[in-house]
C-alpha atoms as a PDB file:
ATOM      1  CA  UNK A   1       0.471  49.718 -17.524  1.00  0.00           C
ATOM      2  CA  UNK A   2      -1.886  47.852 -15.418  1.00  0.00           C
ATOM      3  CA  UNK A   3      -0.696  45.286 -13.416  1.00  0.00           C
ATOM      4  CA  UNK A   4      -2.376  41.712 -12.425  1.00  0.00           C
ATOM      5  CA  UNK A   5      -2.892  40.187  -9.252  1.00  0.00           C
ATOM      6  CA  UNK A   6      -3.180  36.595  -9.233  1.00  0.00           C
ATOM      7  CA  UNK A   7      -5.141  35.716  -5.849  1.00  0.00           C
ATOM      8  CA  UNK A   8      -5.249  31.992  -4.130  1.00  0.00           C
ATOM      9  CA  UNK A   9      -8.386  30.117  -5.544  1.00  0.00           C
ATOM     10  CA  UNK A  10     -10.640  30.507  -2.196  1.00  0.00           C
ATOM     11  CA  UNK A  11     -11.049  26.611  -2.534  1.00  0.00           C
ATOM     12  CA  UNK A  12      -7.842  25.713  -1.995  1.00  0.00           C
ATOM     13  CA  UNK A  13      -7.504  28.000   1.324  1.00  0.00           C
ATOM     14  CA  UNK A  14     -10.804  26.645   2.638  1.00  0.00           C
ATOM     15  CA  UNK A  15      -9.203  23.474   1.717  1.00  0.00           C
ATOM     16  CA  UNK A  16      -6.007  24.030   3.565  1.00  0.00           C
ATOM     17  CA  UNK A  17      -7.841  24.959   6.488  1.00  0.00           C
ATOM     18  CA  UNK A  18      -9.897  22.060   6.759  1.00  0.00           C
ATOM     19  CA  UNK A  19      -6.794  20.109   6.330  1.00  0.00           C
ATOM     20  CA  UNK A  20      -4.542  21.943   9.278  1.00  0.00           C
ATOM     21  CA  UNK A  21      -8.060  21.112  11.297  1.00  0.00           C
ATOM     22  CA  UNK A  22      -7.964  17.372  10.338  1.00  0.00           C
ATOM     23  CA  UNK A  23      -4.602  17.347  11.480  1.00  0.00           C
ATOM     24  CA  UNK A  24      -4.877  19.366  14.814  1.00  0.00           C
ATOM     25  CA  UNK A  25      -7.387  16.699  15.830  1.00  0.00           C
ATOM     26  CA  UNK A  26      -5.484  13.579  14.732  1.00  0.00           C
ATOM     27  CA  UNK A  27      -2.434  15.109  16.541  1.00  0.00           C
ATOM     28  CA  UNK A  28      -4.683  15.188  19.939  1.00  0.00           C
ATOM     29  CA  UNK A  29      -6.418  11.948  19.387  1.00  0.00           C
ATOM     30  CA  UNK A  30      -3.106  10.421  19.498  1.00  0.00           C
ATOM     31  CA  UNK A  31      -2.037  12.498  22.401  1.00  0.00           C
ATOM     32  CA  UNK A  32      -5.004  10.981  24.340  1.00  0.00           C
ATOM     33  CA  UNK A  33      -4.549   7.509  23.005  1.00  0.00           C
ATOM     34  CA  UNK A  34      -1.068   7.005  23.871  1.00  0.00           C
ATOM     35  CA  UNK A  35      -1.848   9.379  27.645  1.00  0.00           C
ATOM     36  CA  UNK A  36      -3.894   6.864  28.462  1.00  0.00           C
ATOM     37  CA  UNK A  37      -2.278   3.913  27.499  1.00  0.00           C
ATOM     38  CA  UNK A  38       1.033   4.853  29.429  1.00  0.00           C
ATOM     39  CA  UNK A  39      -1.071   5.757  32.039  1.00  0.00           C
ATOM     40  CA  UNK A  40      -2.187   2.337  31.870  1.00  0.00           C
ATOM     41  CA  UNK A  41       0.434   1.286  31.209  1.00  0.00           C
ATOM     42  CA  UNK A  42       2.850   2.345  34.488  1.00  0.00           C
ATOM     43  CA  UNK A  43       0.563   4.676  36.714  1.00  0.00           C
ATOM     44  CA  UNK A  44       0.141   8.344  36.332  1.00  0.00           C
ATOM     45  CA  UNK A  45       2.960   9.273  38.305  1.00  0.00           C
ATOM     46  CA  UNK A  46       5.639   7.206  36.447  1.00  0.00           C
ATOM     47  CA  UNK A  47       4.137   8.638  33.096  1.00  0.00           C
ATOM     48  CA  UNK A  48       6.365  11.914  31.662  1.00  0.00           C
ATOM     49  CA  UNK A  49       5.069  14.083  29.280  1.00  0.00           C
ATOM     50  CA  UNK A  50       7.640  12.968  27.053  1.00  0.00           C
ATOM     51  CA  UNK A  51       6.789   9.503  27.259  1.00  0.00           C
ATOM     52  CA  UNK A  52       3.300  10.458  25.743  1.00  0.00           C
ATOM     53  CA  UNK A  53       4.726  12.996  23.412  1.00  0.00           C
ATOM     54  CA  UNK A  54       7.098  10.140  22.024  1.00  0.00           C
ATOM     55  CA  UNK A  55       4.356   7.777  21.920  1.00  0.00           C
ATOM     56  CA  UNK A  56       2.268   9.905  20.265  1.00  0.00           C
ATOM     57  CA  UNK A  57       4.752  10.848  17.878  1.00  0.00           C
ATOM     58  CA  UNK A  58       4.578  14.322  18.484  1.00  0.00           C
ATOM     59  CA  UNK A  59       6.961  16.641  20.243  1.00  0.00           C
ATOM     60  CA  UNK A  60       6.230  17.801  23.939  1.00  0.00           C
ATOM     61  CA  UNK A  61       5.844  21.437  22.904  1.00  0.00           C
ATOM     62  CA  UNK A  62       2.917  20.045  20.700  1.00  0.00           C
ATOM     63  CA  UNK A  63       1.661  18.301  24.394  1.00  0.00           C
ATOM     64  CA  UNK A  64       2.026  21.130  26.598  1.00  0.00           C
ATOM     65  CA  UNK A  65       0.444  23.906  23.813  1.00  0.00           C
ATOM     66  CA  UNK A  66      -2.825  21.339  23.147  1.00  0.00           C
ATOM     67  CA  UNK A  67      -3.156  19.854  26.809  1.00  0.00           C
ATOM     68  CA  UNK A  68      -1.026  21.675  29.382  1.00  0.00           C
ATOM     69  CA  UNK A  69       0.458  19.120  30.686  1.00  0.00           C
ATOM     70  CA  UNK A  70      -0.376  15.504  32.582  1.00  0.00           C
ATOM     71  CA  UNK A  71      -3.485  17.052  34.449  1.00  0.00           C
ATOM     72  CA  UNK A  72      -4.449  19.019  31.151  1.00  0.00           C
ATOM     73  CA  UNK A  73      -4.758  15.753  29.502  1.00  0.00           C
ATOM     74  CA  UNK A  74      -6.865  13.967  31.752  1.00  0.00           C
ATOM     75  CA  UNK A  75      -9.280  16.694  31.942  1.00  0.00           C
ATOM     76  CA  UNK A  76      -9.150  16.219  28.273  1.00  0.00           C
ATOM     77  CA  UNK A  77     -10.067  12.785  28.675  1.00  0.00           C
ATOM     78  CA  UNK A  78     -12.612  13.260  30.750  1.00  0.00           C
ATOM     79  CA  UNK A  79     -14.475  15.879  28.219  1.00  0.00           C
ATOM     80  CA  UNK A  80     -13.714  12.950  25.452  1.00  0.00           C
ATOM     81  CA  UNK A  81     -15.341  10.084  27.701  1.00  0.00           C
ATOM     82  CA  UNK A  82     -18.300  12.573  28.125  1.00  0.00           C
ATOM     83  CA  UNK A  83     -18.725  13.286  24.496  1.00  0.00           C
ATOM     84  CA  UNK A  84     -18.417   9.499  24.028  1.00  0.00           C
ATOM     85  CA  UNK A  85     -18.696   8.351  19.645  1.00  0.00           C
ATOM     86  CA  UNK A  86     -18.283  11.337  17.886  1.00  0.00           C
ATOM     87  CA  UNK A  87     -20.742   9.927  15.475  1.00  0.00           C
ATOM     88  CA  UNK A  88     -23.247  10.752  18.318  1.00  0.00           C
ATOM     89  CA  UNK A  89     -25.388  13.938  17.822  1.00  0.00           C
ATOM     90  CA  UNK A  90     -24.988  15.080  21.798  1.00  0.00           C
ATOM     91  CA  UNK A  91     -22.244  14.899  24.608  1.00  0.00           C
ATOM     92  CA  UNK A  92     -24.265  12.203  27.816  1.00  0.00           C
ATOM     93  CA  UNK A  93     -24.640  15.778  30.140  1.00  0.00           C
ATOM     94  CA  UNK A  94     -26.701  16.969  26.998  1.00  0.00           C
ATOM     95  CA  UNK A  95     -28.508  13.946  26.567  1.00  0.00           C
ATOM     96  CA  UNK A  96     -29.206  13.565  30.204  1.00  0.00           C
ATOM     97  CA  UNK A  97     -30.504  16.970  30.311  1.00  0.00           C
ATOM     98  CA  UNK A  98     -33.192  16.065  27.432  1.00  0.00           C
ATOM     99  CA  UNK A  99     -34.275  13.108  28.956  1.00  0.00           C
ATOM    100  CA  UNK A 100     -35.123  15.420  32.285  1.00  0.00           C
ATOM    101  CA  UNK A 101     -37.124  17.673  29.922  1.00  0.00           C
ATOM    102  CA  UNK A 102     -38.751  14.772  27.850  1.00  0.00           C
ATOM    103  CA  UNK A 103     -39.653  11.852  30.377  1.00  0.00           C
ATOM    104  CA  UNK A 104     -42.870  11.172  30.262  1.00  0.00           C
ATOM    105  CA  UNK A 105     -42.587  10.268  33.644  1.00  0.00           C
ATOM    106  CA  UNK A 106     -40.211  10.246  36.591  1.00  0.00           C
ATOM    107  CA  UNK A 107     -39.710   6.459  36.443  1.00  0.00           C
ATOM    108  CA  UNK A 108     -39.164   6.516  32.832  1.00  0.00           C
ATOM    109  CA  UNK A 109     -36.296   9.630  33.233  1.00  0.00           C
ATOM    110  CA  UNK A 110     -35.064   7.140  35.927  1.00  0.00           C
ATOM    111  CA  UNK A 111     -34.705   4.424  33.778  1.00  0.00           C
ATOM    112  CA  UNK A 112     -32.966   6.572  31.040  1.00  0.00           C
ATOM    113  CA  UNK A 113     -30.390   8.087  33.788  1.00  0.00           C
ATOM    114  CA  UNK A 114     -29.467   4.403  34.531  1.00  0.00           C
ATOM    115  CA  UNK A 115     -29.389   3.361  30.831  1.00  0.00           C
ATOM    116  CA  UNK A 116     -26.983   6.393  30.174  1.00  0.00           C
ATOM    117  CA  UNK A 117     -25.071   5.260  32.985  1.00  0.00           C
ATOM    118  CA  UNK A 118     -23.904   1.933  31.722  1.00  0.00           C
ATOM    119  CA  UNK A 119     -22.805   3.855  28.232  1.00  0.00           C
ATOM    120  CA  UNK A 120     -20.539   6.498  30.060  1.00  0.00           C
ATOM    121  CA  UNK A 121     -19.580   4.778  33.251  1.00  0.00           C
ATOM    122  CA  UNK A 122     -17.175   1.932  31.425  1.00  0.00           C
ATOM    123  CA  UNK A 123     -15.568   5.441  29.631  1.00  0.00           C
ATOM    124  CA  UNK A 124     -15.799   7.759  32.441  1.00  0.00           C
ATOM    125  CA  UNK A 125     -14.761   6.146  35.462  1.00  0.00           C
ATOM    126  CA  UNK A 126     -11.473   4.420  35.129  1.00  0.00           C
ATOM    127  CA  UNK A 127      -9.919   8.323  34.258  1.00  0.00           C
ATOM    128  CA  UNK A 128     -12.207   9.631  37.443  1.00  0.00           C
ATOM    129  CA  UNK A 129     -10.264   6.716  39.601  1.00  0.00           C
ATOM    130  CA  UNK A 130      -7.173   7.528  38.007  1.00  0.00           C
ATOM    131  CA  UNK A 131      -7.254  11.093  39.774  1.00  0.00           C
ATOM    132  CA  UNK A 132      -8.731   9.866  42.975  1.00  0.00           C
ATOM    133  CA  UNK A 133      -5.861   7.130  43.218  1.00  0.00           C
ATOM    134  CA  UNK A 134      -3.171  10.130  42.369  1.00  0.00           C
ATOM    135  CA  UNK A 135      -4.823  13.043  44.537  1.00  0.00           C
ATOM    136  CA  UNK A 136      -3.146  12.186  47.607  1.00  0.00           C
ATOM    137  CA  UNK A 137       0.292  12.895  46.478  1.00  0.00           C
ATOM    138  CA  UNK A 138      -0.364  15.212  43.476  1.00  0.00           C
ATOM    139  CA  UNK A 139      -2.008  18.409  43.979  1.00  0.00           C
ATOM    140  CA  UNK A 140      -3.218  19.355  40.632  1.00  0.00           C
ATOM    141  CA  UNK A 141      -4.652  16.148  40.141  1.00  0.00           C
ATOM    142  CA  UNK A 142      -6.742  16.368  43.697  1.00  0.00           C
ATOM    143  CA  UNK A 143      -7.810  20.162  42.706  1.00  0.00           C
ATOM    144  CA  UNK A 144      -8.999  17.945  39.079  1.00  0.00           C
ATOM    145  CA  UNK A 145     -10.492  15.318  41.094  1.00  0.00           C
ATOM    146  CA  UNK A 146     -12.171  17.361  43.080  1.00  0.00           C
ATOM    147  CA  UNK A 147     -13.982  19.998  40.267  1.00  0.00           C
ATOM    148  CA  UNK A 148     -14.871  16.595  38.524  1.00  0.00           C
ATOM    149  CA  UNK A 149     -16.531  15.355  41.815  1.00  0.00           C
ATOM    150  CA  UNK A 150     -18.061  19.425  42.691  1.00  0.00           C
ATOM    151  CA  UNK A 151     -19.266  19.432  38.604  1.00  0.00           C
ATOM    152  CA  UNK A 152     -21.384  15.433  39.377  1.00  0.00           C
ATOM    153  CA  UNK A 153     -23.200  16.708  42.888  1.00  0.00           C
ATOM    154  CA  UNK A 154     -24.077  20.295  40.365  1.00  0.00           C
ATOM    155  CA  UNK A 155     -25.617  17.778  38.039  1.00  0.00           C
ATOM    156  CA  UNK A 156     -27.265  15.241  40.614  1.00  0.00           C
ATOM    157  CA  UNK A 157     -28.691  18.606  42.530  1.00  0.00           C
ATOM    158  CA  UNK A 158     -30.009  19.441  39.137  1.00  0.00           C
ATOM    159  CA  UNK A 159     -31.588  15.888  38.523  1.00  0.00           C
ATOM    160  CA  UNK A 160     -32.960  15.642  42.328  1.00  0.00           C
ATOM    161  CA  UNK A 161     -34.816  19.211  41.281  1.00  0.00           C
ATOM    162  CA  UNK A 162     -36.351  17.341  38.278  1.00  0.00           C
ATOM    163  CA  UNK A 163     -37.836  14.656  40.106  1.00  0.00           C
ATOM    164  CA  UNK A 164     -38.728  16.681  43.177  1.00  0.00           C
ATOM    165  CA  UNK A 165     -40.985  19.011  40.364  1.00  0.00           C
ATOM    166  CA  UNK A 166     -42.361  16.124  38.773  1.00  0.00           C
ATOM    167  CA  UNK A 167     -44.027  14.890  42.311  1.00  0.00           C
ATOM    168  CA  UNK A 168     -41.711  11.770  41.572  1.00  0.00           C
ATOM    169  CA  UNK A 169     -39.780  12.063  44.707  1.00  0.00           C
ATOM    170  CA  UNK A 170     -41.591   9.738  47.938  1.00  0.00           C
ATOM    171  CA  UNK A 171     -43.128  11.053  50.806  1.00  0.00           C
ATOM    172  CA  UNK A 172     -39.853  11.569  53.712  1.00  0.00           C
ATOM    173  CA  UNK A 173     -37.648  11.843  50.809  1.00  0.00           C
ATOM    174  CA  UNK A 174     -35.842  15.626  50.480  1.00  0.00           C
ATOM    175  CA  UNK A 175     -34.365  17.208  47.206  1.00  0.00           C
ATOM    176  CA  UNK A 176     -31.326  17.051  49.388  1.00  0.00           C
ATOM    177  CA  UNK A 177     -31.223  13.587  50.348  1.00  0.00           C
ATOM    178  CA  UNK A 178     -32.411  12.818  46.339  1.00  0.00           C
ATOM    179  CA  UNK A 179     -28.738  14.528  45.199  1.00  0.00           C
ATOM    180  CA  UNK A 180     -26.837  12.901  47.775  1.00  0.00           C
ATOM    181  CA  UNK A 181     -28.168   9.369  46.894  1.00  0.00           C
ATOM    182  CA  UNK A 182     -28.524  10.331  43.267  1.00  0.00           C
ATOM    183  CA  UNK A 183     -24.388  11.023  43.786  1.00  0.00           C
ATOM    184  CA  UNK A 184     -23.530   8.078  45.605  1.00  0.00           C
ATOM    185  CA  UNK A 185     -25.365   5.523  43.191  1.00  0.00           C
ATOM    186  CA  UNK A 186     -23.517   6.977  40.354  1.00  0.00           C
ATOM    187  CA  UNK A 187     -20.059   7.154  41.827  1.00  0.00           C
ATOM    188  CA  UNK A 188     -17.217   5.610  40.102  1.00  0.00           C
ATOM    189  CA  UNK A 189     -16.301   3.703  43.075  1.00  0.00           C
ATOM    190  CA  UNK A 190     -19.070   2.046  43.165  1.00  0.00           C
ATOM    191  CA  UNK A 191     -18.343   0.810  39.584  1.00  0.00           C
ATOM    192  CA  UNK A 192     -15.101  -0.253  40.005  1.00  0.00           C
ATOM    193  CA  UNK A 193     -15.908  -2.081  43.077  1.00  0.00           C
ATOM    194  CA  UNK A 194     -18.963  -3.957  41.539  1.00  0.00           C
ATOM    195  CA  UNK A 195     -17.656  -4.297  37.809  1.00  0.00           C
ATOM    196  CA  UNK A 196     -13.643  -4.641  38.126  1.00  0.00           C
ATOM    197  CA  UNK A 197     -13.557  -5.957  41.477  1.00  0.00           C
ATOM    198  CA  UNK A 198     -16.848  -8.346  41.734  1.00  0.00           C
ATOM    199  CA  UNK A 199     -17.458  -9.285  38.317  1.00  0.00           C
ATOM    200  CA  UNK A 200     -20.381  -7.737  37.349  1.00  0.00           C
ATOM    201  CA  UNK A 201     -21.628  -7.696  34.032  1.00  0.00           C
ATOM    202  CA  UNK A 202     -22.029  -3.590  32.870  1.00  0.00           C
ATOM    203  CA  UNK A 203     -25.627  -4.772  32.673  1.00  0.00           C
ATOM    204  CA  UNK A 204     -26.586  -6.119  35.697  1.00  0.00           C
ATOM    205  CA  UNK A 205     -24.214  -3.065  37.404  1.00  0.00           C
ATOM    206  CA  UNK A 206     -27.025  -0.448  35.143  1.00  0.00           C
ATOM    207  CA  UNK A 207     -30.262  -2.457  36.695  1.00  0.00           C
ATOM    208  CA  UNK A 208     -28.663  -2.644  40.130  1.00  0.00           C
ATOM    209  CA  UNK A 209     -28.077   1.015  39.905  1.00  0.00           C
ATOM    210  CA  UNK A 210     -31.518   2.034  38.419  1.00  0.00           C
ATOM    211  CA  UNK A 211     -33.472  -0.427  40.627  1.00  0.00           C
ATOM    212  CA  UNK A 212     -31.400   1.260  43.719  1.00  0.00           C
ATOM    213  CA  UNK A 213     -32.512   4.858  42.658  1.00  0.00           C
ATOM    214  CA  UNK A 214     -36.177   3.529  41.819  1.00  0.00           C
ATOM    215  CA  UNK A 215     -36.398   2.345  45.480  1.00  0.00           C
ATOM    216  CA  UNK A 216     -34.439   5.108  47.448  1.00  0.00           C
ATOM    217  CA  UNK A 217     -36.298   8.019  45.409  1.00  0.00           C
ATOM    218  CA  UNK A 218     -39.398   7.248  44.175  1.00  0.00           C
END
């Protein structure tokens, strides 16, 4: 007598997969909502990993498995900040890299650098400054602060490159001296002292920022 297996309709298991997915992520969007708003909150030294975990209404076995801990979770928050709407088709380091490729010229690939850097800078740099403030007494977070800081010189060497190949850069003007200033003018410091501690609008921080690298580069 043959017998009959009964299998699992595949629907239903590519259903249940999407669903443990849609779940996974909700799970670390909270984790990253409520990091950052006990961070916030009472300083990144003061915030436990069970604070966040309770906050996030998860357990912290769920924390240190997704994020690793306090560090773990800021360098998650920087990827997130990078990414920015998840609506958007490209992370800002993928979109910056396009606009090096497509500029028509180098004042136009200026222009979009400074553009993209009033999007990600109100995202990026109060987690950045979060780290620097914290480096001094925590040693993960300096060896974070520091790759962050290493991985934005990679990218403004990169971007100092473009413009020296284009002819953009001006006559006394090195590919060297292009990353360093290209660094500096996009340094969350000098966001936080111009926008949280001056006043600026994000707006007239981008065009201070673009004119700056206009003048110094080009």
């Amino acid at each position: 007598m043959s017998v009959t297996r009964t299998r699992a309709p595949v629907k239903r298991r590519a259903y249940d997969v999407a669903g443990r997915r849609a779940a996974a992520e909700h799970r670390r969007t909270a984790v990253l909502d409520a990091a950052w708003s006990q961070f916030s909150a009472h300083g990144y030294a003061a915030t436990t990993v069970e604070a966040i975990a309770s906050a996030a209404g998860v357990s912290t076995a769920t924390v240190y498995k997704v994020h690793g801990g306090k560090v773990g979770i800021v360098r998650s928050l920087v990827t997130r900040a990078l990414a920015g709407d998840p609506k958007d088709e490209a992370s800002a380091e993928t979109r910056s890299d396009r606009l090096r490729d497509r500029a028509a010229d180098p004042r136009t690939l200026v222009e979009g650098w400074g553009a993209l850097l009033a999007e990600v800078s109100p995202r990026v740099s109060p987690i950045v400054l979060l780290l620097r403030d914290v480096a001094g007494s925590d040693p993960a977070a300096a060896d974070l602060f520091a790759e962050v800081e290493a991985d934005r010189l990679v990218r403004m060497a990169d971007n100092a490159a473009a413009l020296e190949r284009r002819g953009g850069l001006r006559a006394g003007v090195t590919r060297a001296t292009a990353r360093d200033l290209l660094w500096a003018y996009t340094a969350p410091d000098l966001y936080d002292m111009l926008v949280h501690r001056r006043g600026w609008s994000v707006r007239r921080y981008s065009r201070f920022v673009t004119d700056a690298m206009v003048d110094g580069l080009l």
